[in-house]
Every structure is written in C-alpha cells, then in structure tokens.
PDB file of N, CA and C in Angstrom:
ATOM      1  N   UNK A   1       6.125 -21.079  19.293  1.00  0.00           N
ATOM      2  CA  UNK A   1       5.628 -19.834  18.714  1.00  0.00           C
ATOM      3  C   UNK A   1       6.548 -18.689  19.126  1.00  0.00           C
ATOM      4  N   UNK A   2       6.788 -18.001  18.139  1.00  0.00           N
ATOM      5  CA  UNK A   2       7.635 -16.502  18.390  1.00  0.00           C
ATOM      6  C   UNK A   2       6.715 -15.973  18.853  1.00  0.00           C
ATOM      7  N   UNK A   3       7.210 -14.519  19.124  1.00  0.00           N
ATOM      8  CA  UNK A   3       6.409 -12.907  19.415  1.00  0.00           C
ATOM      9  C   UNK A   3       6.047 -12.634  18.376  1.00  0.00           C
ATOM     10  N   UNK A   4       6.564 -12.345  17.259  1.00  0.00           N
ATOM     11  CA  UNK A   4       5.914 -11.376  16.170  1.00  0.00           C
ATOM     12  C   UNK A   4       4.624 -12.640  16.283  1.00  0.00           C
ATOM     13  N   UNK A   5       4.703 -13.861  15.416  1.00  0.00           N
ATOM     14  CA  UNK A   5       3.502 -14.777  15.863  1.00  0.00           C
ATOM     15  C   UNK A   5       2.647 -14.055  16.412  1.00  0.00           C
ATOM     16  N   UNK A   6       2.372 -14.647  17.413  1.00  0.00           N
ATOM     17  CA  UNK A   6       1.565 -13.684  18.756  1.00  0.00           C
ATOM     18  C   UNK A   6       1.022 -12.813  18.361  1.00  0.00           C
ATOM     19  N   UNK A   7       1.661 -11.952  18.343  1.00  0.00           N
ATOM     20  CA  UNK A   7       0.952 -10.473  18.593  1.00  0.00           C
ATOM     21  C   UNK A   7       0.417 -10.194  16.921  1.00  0.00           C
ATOM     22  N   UNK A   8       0.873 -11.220  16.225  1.00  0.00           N
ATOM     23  CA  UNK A   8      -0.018 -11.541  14.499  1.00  0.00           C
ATOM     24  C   UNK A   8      -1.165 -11.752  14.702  1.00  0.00           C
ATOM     25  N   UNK A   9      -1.632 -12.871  15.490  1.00  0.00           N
ATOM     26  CA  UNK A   9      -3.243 -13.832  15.994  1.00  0.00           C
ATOM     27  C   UNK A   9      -3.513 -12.234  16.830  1.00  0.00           C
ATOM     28  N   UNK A  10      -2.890 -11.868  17.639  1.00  0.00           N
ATOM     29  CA  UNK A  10      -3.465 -11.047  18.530  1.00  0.00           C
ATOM     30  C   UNK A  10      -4.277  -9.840  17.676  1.00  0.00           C
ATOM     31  N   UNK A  11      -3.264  -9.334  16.763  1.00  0.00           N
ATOM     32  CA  UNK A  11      -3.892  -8.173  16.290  1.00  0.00           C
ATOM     33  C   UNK A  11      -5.578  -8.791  15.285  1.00  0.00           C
ATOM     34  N   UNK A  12      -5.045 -10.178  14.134  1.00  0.00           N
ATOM     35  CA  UNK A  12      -6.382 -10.241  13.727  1.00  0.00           C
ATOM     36  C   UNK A  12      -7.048 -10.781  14.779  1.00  0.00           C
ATOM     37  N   UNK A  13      -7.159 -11.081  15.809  1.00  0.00           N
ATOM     38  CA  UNK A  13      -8.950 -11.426  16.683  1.00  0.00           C
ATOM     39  C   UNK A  13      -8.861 -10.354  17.274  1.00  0.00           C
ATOM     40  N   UNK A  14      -7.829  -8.711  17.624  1.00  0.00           N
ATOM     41  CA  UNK A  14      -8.556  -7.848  17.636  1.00  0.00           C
ATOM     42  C   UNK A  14      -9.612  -7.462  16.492  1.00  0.00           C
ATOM     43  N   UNK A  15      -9.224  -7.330  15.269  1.00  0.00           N
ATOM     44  CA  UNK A  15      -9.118  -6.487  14.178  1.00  0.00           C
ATOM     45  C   UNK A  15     -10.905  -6.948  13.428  1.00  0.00           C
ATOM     46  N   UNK A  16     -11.099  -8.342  14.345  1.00  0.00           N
ATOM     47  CA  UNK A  16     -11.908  -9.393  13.979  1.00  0.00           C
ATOM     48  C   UNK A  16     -13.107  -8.734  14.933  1.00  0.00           C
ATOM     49  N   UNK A  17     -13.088  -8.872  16.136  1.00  0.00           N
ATOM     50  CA  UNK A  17     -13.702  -8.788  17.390  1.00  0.00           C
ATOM     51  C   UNK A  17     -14.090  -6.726  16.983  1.00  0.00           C
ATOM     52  N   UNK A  18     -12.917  -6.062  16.951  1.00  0.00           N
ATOM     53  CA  UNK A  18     -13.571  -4.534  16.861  1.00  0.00           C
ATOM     54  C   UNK A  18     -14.275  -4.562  15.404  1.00  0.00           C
ATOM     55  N   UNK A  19     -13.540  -4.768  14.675  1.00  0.00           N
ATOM     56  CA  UNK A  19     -14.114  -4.487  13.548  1.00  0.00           C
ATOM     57  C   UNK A  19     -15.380  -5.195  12.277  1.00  0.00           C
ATOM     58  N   UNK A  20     -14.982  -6.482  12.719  1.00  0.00           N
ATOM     59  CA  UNK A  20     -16.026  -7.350  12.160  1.00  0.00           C
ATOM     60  C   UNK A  20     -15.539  -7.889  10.545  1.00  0.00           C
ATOM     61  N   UNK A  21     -16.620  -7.703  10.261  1.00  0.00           N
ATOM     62  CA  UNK A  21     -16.227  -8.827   8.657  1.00  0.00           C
ATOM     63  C   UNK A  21     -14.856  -7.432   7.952  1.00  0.00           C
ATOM     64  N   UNK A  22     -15.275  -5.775   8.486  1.00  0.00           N
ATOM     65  CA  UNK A  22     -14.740  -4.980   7.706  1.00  0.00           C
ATOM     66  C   UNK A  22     -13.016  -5.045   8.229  1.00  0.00           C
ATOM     67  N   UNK A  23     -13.228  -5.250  10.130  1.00  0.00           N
ATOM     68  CA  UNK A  23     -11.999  -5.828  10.460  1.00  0.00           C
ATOM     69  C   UNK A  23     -11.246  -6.864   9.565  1.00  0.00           C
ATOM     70  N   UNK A  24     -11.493  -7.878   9.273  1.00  0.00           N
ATOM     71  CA  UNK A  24     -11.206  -8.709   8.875  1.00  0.00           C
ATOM     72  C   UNK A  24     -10.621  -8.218   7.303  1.00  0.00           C
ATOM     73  N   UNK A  25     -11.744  -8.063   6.949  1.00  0.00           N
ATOM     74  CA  UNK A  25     -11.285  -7.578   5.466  1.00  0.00           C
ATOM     75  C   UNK A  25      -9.863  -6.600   5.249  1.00  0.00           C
ATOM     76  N   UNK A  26     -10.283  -5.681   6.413  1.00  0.00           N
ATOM     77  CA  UNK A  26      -8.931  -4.740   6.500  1.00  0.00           C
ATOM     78  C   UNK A  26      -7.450  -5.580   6.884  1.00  0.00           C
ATOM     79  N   UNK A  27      -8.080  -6.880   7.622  1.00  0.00           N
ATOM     80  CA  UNK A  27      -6.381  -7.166   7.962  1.00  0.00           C
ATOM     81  C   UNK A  27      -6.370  -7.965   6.700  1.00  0.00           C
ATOM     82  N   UNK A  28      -6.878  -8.686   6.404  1.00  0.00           N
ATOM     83  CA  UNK A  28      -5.968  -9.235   4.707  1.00  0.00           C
ATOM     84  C   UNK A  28      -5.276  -8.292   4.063  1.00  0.00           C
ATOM     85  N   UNK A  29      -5.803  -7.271   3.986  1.00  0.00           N
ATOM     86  CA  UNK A  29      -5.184  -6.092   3.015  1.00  0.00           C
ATOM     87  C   UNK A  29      -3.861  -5.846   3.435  1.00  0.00           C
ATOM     88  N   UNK A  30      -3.913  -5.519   4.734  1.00  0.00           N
ATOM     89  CA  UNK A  30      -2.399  -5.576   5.331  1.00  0.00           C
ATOM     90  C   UNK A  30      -1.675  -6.208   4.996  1.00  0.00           C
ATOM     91  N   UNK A  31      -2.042  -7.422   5.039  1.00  0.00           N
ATOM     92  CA  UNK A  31      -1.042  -8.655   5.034  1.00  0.00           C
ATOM     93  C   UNK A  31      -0.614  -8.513   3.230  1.00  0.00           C
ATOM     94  N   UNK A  32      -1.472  -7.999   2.415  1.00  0.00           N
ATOM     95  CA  UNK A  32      -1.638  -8.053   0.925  1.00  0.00           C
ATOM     96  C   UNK A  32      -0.776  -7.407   0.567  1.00  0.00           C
ATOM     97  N   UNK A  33      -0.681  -5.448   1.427  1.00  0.00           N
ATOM     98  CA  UNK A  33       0.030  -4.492   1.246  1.00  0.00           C
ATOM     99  C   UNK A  33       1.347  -5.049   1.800  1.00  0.00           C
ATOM    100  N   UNK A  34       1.827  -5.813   2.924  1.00  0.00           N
ATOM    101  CA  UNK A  34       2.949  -5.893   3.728  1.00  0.00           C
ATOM    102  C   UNK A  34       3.825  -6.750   2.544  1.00  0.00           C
ATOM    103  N   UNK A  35       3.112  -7.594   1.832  1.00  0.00           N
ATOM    104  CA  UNK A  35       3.887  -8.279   0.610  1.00  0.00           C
ATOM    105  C   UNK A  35       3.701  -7.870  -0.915  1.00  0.00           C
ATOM    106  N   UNK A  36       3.056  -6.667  -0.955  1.00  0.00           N
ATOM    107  CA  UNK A  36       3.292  -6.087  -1.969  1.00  0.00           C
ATOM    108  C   UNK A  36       4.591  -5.293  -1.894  1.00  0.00           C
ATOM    109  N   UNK A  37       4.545  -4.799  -0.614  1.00  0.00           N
ATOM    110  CA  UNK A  37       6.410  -3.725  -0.360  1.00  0.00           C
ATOM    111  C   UNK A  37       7.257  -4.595  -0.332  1.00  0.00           C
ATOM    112  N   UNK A  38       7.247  -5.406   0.190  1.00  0.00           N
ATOM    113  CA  UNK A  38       8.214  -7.077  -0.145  1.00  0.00           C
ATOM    114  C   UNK A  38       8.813  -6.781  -1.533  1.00  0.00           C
ATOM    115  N   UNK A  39       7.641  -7.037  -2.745  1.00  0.00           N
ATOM    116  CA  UNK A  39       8.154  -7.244  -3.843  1.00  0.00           C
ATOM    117  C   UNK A  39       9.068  -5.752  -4.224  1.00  0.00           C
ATOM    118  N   UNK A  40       8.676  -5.345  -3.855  1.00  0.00           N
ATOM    119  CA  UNK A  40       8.517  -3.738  -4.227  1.00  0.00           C
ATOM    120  C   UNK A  40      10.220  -3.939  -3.519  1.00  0.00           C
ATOM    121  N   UNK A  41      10.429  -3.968  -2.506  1.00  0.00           N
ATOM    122  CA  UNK A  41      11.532  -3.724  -2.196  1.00  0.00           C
ATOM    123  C   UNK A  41      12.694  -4.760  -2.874  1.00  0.00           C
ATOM    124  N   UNK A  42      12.160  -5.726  -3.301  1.00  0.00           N
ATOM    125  CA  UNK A  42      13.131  -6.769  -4.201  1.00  0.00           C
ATOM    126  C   UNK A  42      13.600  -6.242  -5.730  1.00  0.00           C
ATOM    127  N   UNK A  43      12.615  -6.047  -6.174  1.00  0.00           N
ATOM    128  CA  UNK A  43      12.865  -5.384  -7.447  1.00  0.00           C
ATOM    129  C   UNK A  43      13.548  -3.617  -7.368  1.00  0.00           C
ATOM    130  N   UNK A  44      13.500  -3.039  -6.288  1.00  0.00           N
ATOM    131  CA  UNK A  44      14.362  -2.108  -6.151  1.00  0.00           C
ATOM    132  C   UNK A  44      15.965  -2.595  -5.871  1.00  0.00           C
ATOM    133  N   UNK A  45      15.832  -3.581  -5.447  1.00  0.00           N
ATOM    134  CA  UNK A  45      17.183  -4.006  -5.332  1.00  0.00           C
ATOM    135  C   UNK A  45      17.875  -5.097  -6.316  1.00  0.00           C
ATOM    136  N   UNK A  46      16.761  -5.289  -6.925  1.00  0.00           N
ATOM    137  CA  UNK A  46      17.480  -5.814  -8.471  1.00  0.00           C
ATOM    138  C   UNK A  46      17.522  -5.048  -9.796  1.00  0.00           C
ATOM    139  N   UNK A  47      17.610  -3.425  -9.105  1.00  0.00           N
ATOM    140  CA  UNK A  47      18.142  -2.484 -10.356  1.00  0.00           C
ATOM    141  C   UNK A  47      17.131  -1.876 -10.804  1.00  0.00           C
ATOM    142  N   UNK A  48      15.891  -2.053 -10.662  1.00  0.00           N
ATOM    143  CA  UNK A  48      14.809  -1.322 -11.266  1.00  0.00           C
ATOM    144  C   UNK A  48      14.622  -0.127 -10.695  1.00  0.00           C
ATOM    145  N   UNK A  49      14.514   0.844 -11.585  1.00  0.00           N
ATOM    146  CA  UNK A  49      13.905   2.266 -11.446  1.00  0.00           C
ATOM    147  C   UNK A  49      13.143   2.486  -9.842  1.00  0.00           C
ATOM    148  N   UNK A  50      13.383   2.663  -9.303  1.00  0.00           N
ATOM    149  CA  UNK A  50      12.650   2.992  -8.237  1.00  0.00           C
ATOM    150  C   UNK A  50      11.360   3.804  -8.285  1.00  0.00           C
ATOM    151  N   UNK A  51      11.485   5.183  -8.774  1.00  0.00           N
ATOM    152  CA  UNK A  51      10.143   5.969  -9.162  1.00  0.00           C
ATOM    153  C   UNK A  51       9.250   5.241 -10.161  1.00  0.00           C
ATOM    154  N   UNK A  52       9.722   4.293 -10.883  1.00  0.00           N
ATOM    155  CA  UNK A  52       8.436   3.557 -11.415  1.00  0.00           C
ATOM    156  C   UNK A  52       8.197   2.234 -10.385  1.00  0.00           C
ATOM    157  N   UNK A  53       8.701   1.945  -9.773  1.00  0.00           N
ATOM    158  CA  UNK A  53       8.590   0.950  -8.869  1.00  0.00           C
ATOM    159  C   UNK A  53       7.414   1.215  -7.449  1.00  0.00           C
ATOM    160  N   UNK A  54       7.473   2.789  -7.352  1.00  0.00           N
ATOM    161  CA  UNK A  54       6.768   3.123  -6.593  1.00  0.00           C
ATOM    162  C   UNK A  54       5.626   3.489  -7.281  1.00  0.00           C
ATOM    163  N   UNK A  55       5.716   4.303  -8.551  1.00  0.00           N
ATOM    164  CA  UNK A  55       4.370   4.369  -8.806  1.00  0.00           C
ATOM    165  C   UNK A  55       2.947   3.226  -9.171  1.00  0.00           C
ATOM    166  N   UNK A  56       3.883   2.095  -9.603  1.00  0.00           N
ATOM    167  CA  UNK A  56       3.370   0.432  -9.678  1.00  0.00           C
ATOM    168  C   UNK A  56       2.867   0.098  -8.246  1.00  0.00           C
ATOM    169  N   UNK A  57       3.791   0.129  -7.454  1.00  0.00           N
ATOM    170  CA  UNK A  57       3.575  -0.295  -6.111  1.00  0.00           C
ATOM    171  C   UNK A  57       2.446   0.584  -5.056  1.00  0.00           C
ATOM    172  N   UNK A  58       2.656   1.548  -5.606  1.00  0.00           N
ATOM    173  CA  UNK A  58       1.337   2.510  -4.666  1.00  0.00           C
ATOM    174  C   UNK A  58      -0.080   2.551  -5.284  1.00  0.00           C
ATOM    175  N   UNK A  59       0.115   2.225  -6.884  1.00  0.00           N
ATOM    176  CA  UNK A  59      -1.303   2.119  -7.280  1.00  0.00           C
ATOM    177  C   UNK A  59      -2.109   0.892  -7.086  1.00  0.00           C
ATOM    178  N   UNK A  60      -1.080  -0.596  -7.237  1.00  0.00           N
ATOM    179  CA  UNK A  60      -1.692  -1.621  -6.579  1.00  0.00           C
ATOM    180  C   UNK A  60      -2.207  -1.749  -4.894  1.00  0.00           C
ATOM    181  N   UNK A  61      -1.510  -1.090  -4.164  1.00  0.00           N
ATOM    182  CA  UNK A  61      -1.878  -1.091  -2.699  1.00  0.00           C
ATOM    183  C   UNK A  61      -3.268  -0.714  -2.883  1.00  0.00           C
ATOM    184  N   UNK A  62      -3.224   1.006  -3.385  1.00  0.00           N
ATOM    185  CA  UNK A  62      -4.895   1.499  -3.075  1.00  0.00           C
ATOM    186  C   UNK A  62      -6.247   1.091  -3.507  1.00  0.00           C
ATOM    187  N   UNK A  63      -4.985   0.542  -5.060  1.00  0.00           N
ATOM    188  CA  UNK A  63      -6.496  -0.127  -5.627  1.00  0.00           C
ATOM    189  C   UNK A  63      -6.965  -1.325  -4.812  1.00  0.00           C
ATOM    190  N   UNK A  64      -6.224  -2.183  -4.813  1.00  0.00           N
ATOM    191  CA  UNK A  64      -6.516  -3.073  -3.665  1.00  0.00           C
ATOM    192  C   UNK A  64      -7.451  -2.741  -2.633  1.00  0.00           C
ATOM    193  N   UNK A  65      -6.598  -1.810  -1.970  1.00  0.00           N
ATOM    194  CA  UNK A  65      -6.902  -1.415  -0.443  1.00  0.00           C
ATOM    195  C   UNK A  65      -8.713  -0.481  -0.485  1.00  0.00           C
ATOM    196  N   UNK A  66      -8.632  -0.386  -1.510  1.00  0.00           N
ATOM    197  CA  UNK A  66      -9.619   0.898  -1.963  1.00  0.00           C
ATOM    198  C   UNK A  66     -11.309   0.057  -2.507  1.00  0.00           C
ATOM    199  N   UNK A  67     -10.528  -0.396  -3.192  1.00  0.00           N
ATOM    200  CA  UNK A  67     -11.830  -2.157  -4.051  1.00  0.00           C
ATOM    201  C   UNK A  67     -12.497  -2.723  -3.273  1.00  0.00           C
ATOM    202  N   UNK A  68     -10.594  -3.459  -2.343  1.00  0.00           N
ATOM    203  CA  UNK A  68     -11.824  -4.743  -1.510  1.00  0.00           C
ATOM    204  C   UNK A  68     -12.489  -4.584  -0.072  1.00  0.00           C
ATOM    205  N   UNK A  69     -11.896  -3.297   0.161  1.00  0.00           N
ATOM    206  CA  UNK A  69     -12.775  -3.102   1.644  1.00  0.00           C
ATOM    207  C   UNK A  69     -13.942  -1.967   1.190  1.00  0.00           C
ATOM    208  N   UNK A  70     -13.803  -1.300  -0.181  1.00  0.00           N
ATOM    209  CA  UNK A  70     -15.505  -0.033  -0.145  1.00  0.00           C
ATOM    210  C   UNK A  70     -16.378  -0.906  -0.951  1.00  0.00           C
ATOM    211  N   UNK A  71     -15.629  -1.829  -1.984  1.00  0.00           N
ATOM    212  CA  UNK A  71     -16.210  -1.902  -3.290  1.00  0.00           C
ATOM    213  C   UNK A  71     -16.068  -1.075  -4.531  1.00  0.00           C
ATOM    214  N   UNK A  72     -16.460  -1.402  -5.738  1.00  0.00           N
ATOM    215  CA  UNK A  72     -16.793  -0.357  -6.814  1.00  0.00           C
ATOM    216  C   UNK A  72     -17.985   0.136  -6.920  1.00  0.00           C
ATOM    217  N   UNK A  73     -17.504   1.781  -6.739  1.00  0.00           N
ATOM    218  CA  UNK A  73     -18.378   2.762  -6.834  1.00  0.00           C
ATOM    219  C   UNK A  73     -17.652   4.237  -7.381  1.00  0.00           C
ATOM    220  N   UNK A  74     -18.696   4.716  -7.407  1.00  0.00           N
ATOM    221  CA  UNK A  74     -18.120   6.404  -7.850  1.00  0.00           C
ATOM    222  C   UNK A  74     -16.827   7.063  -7.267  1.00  0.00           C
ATOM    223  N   UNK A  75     -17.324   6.972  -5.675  1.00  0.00           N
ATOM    224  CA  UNK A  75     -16.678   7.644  -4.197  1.00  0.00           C
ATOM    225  C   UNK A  75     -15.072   7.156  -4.344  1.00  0.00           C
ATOM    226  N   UNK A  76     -14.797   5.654  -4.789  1.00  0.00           N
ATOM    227  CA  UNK A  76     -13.501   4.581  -4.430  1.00  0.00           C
ATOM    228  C   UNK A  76     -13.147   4.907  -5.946  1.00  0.00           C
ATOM    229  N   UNK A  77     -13.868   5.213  -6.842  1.00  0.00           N
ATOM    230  CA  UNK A  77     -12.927   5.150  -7.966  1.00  0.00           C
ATOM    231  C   UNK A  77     -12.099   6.772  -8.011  1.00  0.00           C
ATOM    232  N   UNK A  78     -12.896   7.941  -7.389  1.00  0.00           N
ATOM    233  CA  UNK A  78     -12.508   8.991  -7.532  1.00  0.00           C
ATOM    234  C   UNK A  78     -11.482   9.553  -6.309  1.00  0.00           C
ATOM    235  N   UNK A  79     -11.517   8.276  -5.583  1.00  0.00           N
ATOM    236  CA  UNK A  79     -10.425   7.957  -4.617  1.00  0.00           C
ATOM    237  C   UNK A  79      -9.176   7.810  -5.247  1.00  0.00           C
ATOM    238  N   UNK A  80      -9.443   7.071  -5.378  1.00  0.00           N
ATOM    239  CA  UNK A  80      -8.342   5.963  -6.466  1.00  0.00           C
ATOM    240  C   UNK A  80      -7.318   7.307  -7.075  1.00  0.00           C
ATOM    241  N   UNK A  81      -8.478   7.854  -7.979  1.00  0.00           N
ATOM    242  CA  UNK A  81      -8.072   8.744  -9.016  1.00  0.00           C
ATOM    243  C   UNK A  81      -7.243   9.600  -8.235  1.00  0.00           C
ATOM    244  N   UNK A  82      -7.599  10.317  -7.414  1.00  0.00           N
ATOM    245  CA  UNK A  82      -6.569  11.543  -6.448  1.00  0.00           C
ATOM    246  C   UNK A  82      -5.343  10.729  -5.852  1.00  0.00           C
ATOM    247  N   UNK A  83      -5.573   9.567  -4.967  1.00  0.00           N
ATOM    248  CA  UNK A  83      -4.398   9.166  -4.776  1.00  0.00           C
ATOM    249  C   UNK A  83      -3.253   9.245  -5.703  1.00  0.00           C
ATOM    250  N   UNK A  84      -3.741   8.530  -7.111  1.00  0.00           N
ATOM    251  CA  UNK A  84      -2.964   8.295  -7.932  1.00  0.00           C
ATOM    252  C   UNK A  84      -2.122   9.542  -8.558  1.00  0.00           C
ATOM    253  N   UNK A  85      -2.930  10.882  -8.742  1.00  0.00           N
ATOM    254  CA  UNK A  85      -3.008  12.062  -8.690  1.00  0.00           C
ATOM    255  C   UNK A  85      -1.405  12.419  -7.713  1.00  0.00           C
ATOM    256  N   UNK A  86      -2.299  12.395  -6.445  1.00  0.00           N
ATOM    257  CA  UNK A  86      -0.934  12.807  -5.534  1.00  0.00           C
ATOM    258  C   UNK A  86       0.603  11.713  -5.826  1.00  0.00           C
ATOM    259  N   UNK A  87       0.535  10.929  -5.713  1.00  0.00           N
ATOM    260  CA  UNK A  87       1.703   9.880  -5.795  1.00  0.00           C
ATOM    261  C   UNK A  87       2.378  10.597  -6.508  1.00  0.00           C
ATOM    262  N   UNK A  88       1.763  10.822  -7.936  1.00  0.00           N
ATOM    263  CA  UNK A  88       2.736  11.215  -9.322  1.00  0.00           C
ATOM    264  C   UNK A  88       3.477  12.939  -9.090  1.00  0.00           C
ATOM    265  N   UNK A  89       2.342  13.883  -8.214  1.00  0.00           N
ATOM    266  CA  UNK A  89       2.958  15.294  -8.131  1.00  0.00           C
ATOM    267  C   UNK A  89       4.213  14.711  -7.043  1.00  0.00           C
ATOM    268  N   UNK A  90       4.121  13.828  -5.923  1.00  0.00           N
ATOM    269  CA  UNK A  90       4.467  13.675  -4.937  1.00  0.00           C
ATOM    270  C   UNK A  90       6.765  13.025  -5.536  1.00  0.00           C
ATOM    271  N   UNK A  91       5.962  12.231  -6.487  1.00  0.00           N
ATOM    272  CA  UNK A  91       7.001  11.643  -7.094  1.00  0.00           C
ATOM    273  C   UNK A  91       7.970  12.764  -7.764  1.00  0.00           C
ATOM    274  N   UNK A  92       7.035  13.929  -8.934  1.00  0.00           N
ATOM    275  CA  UNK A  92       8.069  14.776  -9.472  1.00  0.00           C
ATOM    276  C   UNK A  92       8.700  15.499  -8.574  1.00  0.00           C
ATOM    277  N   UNK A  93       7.747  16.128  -7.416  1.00  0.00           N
ATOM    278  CA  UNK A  93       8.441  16.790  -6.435  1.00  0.00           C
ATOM    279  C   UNK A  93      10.411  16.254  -6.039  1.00  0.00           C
ATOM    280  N   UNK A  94       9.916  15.258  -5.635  1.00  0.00           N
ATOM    281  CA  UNK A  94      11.257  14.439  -5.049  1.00  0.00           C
ATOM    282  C   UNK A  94      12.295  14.538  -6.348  1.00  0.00           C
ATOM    283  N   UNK A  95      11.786  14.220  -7.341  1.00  0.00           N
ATOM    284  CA  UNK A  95      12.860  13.953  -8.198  1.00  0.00           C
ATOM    285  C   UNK A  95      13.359  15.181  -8.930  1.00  0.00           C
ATOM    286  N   UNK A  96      12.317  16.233  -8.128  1.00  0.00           N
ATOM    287  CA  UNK A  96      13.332  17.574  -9.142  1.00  0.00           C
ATOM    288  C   UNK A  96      14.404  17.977  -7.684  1.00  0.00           C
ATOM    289  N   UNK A  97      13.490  17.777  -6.479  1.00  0.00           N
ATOM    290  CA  UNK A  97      14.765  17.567  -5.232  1.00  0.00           C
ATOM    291  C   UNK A  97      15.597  17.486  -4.907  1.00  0.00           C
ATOM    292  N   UNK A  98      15.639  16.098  -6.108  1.00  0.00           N
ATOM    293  CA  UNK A  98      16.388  15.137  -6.002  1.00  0.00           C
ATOM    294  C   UNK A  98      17.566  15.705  -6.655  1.00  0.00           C
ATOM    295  N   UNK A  99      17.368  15.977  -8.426  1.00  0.00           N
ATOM    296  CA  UNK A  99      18.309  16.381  -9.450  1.00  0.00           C
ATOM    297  C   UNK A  99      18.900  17.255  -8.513  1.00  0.00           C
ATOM    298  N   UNK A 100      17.909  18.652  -8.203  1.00  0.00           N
ATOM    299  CA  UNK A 100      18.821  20.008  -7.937  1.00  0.00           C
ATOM    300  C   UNK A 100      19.731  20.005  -6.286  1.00  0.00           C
ATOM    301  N   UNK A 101      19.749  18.689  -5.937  1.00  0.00           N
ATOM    302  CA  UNK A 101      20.051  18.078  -4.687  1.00  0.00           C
ATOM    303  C   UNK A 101      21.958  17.243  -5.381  1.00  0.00           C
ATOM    304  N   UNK A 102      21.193  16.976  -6.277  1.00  0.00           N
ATOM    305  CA  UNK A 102      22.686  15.994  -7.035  1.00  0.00           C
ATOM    306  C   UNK A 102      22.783  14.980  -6.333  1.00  0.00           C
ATOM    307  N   UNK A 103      21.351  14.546  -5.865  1.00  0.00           N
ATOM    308  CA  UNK A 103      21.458  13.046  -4.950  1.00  0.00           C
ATOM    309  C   UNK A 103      21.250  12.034  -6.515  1.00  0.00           C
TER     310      UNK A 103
END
C-alpha cells in the first residue's frame, strides 16, 4: 500500500465515522468531482474550448454535488440556479480580462 492509499481509507472512515450516511455520501461525490476534473482536464488538452469546458464541467459537479447529497427540492434547485448564474458572470469576467489582457 502507498500513502496517498492510506490516507484515502483514512479520510473515508473519517468522513464515515463524523459524518455518517451524509459523510459517506459526501465522499463519493469527491471521488465523482475528482474524476470529473480528470475529464475536464483531458479534453482541455485535446483542444477544446476551455470556457465551455468549464462551464460543462462546473454544472455537472454541482448538480451532482447539489442532487445527491440535499436531494430535489426548491432550496437545491435554486442553488443550482445561482451557481450556474455565477460560473457564467465569473467566466465573462475572465474572458473580457482576458481579451483586454491579450492573453
């Protein structure tokens, strides 16, 4: 067994032990989100647009992240909605930055 190993088991039977079924639930997500940026970072490096790459990639995390640990309800969908909200101001920001940057 490696370290990262290790301290993998370590964190879920913390995550298990503090948190419970919601622990639990939360570390899948991790593990869900940690290989969603995976892809995310592959397809940035096979030429794809990046700002749509992120906006794909950040709406699957929350929805995810947002679904399977509250459920569907009012509160998680209007979650959802602002995140998604911010990402996109968050995104033009950078990219007018970006232009008047000449990056």
């Amino acid at each position: 067994m490696n370290v990262t190993f290790v301290l993998f088991l370590i964190l879920l039977f913390l995550m298990i032990v503090i948190g419970g079924k919601r622990g639990a639930k939360s570390f899948f997500t991790l593990c869900l989100n940690f290989f969603t940026l995976f892809i995310m970072l592959s397809l940035i490096a096979l030429n794809l647009d990046p700002l749509k790459v992120t906006i794909l990639g950040s709406a699957v995390i929350s929805s995810t992240t947002l679904f399977y640990i509250n459920g569907i309800n009012k509160k998680t969908v209007s979650s959802l909605i602002s995140v998604i909200i911010v990402v996109l101001l968050t995104i033009m920001l950078t990219y007018k930055m970006g232009t008047a940057a000449k990056i």
